[in-house]
C-alpha atoms as a PDB file:
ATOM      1  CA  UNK A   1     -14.786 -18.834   3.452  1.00  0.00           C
ATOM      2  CA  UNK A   2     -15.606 -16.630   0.691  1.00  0.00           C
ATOM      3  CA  UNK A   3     -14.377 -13.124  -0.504  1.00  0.00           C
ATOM      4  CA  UNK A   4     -17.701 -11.410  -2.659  1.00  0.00           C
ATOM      5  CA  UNK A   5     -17.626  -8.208  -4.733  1.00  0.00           C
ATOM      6  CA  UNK A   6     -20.004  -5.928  -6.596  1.00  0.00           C
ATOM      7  CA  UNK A   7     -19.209  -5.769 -10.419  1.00  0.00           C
ATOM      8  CA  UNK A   8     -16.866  -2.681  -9.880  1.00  0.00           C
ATOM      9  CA  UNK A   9     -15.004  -4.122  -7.192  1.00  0.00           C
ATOM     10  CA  UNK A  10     -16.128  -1.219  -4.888  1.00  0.00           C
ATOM     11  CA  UNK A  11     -18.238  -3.083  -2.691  1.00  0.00           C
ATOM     12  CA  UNK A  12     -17.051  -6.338  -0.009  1.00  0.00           C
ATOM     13  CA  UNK A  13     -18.245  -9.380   2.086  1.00  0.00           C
ATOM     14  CA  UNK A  14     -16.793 -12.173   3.541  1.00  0.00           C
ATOM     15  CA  UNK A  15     -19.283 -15.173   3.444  1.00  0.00           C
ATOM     16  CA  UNK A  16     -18.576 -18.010   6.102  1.00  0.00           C
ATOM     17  CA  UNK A  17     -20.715 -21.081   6.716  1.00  0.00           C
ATOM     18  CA  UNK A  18     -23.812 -19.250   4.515  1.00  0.00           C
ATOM     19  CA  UNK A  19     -23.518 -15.886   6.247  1.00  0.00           C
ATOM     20  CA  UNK A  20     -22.301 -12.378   5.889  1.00  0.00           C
ATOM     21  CA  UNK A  21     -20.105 -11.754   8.528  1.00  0.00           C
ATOM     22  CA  UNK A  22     -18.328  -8.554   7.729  1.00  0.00           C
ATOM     23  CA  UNK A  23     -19.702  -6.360   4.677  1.00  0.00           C
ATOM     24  CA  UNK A  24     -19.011  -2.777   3.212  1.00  0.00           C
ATOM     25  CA  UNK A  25     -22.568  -2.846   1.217  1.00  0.00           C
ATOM     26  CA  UNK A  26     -25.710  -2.061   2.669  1.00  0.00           C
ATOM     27  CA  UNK A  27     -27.425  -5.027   0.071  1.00  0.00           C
ATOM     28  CA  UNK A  28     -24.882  -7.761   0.083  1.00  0.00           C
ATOM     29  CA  UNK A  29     -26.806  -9.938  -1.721  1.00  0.00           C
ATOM     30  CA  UNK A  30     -26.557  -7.996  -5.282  1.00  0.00           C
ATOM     31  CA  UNK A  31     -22.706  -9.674  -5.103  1.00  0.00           C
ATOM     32  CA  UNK A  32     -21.047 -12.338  -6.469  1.00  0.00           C
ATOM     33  CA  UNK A  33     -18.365 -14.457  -5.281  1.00  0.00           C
ATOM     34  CA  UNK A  34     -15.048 -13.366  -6.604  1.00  0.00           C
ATOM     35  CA  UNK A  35     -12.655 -15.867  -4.249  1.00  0.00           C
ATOM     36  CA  UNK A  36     -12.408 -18.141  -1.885  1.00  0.00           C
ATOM     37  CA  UNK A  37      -9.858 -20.170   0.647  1.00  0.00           C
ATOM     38  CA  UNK A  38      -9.506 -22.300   3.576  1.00  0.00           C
ATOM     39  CA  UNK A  39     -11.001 -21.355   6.950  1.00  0.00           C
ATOM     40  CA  UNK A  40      -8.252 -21.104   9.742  1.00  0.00           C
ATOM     41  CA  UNK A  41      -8.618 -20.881  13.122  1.00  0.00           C
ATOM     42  CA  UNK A  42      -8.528 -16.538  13.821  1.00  0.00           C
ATOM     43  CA  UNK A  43     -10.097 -15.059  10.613  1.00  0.00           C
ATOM     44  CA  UNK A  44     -12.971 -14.204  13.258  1.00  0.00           C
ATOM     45  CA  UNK A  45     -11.450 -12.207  15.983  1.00  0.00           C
ATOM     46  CA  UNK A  46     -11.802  -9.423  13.453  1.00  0.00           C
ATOM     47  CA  UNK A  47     -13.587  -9.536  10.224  1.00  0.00           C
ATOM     48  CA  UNK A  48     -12.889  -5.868   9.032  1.00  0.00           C
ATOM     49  CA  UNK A  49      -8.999  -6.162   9.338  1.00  0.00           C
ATOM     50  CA  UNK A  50     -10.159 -10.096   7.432  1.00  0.00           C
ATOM     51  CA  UNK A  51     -11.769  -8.181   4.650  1.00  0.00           C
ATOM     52  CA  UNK A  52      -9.362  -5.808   4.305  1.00  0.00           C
ATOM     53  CA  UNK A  53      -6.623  -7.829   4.460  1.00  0.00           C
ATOM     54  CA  UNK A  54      -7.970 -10.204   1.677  1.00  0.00           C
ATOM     55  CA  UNK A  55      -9.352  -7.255  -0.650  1.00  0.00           C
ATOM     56  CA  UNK A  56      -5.687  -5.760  -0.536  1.00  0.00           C
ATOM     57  CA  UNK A  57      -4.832  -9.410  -1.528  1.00  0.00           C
ATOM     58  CA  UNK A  58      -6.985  -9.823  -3.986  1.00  0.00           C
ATOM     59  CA  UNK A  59      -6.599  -6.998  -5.967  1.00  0.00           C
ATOM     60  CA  UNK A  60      -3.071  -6.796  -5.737  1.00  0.00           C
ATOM     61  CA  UNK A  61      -2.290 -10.843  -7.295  1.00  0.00           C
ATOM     62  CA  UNK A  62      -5.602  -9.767 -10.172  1.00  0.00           C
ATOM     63  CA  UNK A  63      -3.302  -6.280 -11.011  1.00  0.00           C
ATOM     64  CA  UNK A  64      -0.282  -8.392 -11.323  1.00  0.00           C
ATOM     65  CA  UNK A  65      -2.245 -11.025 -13.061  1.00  0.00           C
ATOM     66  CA  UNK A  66      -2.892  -7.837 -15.727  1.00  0.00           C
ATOM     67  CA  UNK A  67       0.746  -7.071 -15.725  1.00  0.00           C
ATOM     68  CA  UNK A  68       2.071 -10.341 -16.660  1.00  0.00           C
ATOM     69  CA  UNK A  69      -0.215 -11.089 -19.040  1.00  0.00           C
ATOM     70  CA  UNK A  70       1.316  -8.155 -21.204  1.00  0.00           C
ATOM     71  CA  UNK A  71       3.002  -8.389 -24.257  1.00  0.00           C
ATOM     72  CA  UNK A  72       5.573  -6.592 -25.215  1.00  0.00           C
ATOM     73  CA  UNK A  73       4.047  -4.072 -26.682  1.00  0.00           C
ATOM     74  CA  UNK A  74       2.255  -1.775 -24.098  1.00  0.00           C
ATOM     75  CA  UNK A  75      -1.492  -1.968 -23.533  1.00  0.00           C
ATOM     76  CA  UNK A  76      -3.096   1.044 -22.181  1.00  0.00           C
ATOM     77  CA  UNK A  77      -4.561   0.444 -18.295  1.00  0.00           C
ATOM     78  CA  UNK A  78      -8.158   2.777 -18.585  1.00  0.00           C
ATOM     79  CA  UNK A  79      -9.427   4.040 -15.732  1.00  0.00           C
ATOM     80  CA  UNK A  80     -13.767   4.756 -15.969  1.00  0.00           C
ATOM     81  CA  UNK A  81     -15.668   6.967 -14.008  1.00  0.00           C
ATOM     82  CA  UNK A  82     -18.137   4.568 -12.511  1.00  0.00           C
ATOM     83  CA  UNK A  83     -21.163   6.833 -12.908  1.00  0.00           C
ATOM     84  CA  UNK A  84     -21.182   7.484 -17.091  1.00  0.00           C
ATOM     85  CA  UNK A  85     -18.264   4.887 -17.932  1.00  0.00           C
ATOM     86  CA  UNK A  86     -16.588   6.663 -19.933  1.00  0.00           C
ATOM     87  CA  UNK A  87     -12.857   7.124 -19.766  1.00  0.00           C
ATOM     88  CA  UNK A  88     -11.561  10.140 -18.312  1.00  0.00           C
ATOM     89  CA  UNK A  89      -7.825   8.903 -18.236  1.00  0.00           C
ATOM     90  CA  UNK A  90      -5.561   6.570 -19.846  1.00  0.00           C
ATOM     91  CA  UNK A  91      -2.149   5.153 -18.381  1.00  0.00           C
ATOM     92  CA  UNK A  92       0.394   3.311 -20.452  1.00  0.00           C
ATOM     93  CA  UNK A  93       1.645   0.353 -18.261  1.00  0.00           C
ATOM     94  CA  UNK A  94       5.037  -0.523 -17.662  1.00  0.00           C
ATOM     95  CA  UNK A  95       6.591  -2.492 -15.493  1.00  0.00           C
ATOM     96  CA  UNK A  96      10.394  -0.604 -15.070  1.00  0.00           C
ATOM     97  CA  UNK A  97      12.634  -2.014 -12.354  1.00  0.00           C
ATOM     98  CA  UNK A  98      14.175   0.639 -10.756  1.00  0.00           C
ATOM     99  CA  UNK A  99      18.075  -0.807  -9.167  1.00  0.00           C
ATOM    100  CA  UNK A 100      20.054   2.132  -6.694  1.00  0.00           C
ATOM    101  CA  UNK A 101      23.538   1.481  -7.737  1.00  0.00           C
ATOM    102  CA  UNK A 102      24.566   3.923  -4.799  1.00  0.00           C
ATOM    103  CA  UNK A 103      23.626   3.376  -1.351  1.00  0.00           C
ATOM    104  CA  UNK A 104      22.877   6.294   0.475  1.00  0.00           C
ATOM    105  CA  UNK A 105      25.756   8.477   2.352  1.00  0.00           C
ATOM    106  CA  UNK A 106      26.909   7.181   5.103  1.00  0.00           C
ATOM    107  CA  UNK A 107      27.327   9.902   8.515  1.00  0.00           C
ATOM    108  CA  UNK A 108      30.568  10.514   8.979  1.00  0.00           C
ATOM    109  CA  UNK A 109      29.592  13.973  11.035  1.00  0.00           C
ATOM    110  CA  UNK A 110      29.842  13.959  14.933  1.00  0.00           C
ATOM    111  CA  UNK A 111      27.751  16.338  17.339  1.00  0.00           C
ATOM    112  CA  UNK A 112      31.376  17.245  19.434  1.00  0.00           C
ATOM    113  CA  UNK A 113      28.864  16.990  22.720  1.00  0.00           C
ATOM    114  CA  UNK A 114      26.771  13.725  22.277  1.00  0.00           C
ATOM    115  CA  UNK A 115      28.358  12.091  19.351  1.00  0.00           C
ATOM    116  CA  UNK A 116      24.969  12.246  17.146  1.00  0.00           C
ATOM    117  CA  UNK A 117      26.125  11.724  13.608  1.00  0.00           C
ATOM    118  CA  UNK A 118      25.430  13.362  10.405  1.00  0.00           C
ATOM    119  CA  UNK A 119      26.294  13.395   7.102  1.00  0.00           C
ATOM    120  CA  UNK A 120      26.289  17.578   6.483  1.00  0.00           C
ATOM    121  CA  UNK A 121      28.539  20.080   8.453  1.00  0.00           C
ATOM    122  CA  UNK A 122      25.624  22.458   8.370  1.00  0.00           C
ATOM    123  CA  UNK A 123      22.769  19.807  10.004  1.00  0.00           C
ATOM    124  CA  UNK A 124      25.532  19.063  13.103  1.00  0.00           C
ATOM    125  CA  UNK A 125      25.515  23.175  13.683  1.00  0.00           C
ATOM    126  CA  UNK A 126      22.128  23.461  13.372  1.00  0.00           C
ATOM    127  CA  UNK A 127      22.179  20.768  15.712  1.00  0.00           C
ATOM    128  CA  UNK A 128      24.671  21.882  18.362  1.00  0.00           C
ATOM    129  CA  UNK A 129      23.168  25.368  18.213  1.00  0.00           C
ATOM    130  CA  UNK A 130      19.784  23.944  19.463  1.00  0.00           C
ATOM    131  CA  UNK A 131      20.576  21.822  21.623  1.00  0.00           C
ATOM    132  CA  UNK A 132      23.648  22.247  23.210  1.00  0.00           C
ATOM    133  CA  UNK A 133      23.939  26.046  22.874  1.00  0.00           C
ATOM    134  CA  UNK A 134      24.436  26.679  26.694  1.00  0.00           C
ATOM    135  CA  UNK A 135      27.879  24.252  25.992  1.00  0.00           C
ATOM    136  CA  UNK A 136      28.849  26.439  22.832  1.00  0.00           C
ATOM    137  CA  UNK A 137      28.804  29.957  24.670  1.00  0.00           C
ATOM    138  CA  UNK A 138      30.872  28.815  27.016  1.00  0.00           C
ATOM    139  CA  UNK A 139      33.668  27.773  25.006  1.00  0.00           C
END
């Protein structure tokens, strides 16, 4: 089974046993092969969600591929309008691990009628007001 692409990576086919089976390019034969893996046994219930899956792949392991393969000084990522090339925007890259020291509040709030819980005084009146406002004019 084969994953093909257009030069831009805009463009996809799966190729299985010589054929196009699923394709997002009205002339799949201008593409090249770009991967390729195993058949298994239910790639061909559905060859869209295949090809999408595999693109997703794909690009995601060659984008990490770019990221390791930095030093440690920062290369700019370009990004080229596909109809003049020419580069209309420039990212620096940097891979910056973000680590939550806090986890987030627990509830400690409950609704007084059906024990909901909340973390602000103000949600569990806003709360009680809406729904159980027949319960609070009573009181």
């Amino acid at each position: 089974m084969e994953l093909w692409s257009n030069d831009s990576f805009t463009e996809f086919a799966i190729k299985f046993n010589s054929i196009f089976e699923v394709t997002t390019s009205d002339d799949p034969e201008t593409m090249t092969m770009i991967d390729e893996c195993p058949y298994r046994s239910g790639y061909e219930f559905d060859w869209r969600y295949t090809l999408s899956q595999w693109v997703v792949y794909f690009l995601a392991n060659k984008f990490t591929a770019l990221l390791d393969s930095k030093t440690p000084k920062q290369k700019n990522f370009n990004i080229r309008d596909e109809d003049d090339n020419e580069i209309y925007s420039s990212y620096n890259v940097s891979l910056v691990i973000k680590v939550k020291n806090k986890s987030p509040p627990k509830p400690g709030l409950k609704c007084h009628f059906c024990n909901l819980k909340y973390c602000l005084e103000e949600e569990r009146e806003q709360h009680e007001e809406f729904w159980h406002s027949n319960r609070i004019f009573k009181m």
